[in-house]
C-alpha atoms as a PDB file:
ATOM      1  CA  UNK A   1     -10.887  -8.782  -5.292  1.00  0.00           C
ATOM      2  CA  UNK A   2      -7.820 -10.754  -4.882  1.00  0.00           C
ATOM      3  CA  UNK A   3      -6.520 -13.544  -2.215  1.00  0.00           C
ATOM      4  CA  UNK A   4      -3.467 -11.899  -0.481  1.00  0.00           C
ATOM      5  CA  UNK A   5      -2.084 -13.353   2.697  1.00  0.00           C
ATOM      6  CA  UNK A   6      -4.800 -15.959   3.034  1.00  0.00           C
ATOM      7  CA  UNK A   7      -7.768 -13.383   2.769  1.00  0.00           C
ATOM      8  CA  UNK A   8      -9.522 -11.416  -0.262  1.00  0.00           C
ATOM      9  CA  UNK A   9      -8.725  -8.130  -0.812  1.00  0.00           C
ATOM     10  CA  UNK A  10      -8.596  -5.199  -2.818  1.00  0.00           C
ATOM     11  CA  UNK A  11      -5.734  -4.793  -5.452  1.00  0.00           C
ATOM     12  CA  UNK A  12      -4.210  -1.548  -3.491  1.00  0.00           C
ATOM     13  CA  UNK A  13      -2.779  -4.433  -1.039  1.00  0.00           C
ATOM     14  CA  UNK A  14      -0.266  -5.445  -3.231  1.00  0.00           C
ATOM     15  CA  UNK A  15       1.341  -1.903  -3.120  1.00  0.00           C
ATOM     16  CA  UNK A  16       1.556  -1.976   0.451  1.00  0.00           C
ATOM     17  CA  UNK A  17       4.589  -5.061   0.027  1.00  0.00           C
ATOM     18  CA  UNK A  18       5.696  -2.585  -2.558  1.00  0.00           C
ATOM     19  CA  UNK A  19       6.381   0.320  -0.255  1.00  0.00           C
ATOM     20  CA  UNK A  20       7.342  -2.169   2.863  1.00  0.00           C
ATOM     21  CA  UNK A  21       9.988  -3.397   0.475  1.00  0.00           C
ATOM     22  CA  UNK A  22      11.245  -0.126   0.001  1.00  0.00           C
ATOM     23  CA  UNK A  23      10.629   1.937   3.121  1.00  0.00           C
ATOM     24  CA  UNK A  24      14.259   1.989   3.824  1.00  0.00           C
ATOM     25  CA  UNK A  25      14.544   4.078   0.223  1.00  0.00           C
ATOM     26  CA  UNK A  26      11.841   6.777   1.423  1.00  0.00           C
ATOM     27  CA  UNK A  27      13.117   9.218   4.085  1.00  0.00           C
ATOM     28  CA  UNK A  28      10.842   8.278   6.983  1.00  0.00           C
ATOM     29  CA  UNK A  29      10.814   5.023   6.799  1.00  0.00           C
ATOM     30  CA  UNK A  30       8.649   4.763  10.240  1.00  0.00           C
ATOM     31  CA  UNK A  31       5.890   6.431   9.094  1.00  0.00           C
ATOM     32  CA  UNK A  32       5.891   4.531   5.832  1.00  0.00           C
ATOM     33  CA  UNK A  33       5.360   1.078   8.204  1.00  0.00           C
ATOM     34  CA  UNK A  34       2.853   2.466  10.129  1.00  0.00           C
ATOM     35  CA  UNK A  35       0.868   4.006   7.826  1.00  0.00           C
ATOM     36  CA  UNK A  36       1.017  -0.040   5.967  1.00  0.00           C
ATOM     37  CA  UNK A  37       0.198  -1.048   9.421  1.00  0.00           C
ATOM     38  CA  UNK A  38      -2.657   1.151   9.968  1.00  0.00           C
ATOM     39  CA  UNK A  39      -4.000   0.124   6.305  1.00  0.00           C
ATOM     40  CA  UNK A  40      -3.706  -3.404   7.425  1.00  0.00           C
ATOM     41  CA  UNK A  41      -5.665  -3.216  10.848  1.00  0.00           C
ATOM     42  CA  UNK A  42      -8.438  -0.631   8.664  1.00  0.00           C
ATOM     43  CA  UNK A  43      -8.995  -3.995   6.132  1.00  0.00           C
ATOM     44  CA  UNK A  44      -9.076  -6.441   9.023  1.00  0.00           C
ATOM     45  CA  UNK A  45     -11.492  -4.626  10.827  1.00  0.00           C
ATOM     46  CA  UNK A  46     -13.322  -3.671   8.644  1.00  0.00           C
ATOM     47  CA  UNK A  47     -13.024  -0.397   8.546  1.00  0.00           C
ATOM     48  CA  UNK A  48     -13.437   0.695   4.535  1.00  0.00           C
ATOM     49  CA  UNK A  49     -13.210   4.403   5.276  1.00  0.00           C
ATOM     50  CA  UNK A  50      -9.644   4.172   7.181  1.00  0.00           C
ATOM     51  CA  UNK A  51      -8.312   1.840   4.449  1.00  0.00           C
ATOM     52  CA  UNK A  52      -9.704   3.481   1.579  1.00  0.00           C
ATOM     53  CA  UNK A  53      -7.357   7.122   2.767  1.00  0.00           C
ATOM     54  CA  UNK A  54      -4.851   4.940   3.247  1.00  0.00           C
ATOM     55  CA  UNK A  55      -4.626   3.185   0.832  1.00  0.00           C
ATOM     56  CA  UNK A  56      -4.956   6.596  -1.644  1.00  0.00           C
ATOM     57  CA  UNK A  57      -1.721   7.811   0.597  1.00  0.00           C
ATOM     58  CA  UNK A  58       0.292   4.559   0.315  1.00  0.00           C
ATOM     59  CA  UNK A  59      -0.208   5.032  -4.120  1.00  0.00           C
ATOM     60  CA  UNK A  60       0.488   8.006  -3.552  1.00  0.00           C
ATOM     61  CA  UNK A  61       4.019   7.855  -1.551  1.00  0.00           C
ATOM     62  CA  UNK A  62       4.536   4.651  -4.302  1.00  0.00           C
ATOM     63  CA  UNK A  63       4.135   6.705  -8.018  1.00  0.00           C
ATOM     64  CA  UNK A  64       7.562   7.937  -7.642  1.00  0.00           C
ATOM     65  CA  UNK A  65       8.932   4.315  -7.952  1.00  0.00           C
ATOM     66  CA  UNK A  66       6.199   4.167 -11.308  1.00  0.00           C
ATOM     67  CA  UNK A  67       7.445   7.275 -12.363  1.00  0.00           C
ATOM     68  CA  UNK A  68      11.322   6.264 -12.125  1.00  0.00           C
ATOM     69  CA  UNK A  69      10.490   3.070 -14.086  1.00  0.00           C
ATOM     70  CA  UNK A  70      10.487   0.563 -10.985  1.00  0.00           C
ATOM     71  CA  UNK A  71       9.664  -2.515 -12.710  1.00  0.00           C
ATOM     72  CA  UNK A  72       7.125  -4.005 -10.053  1.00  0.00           C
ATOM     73  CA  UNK A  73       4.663  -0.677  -9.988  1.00  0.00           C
ATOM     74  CA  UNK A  74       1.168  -0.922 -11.352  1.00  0.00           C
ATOM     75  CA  UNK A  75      -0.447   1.889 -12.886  1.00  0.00           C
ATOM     76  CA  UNK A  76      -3.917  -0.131 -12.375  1.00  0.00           C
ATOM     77  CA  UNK A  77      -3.551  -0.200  -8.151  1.00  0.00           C
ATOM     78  CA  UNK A  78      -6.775   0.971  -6.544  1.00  0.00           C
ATOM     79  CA  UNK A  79      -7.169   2.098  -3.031  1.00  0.00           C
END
């Protein structure tokens, strides 16, 4: 667990400022932020099971950034 934006949470919330940040680079970029913002309200409600596919989805949309040699992805991220 980690503190992010004043509350603990898994590691996997660190990728979702990674794809925000580059939303604009994936074609679609609306269903990039909402899927983020669905992640988000699954965490702060508690819902693990909404979060956890999500959060699998959001690494998975990000590994092309790891694969290209983006300097800020993590190979270690967790859902």
């Amino acid at each position: 667990m980690v503190e992010r934006h004043g509350r603990m949470t898994g590691m996997a919330e660190y990728v979702e400022d990674f794809l925000e940040a580059r939303a604009s680079f994936i074609g679609g970029e609306p269903v990039v932020k909402a899927i983020v913002r669905r992640y988000r309200e699954g965490l702060e409600q508690g819902n693990n099971a909404t979060a956890s596919v999500l959060g699998e989805l959001m690494l998975e949309i990000a590994k092309p950034f790891g694969d290209l040699g983006d300097p800020e992805w993590r190979s270690d991220w967790k859902p």
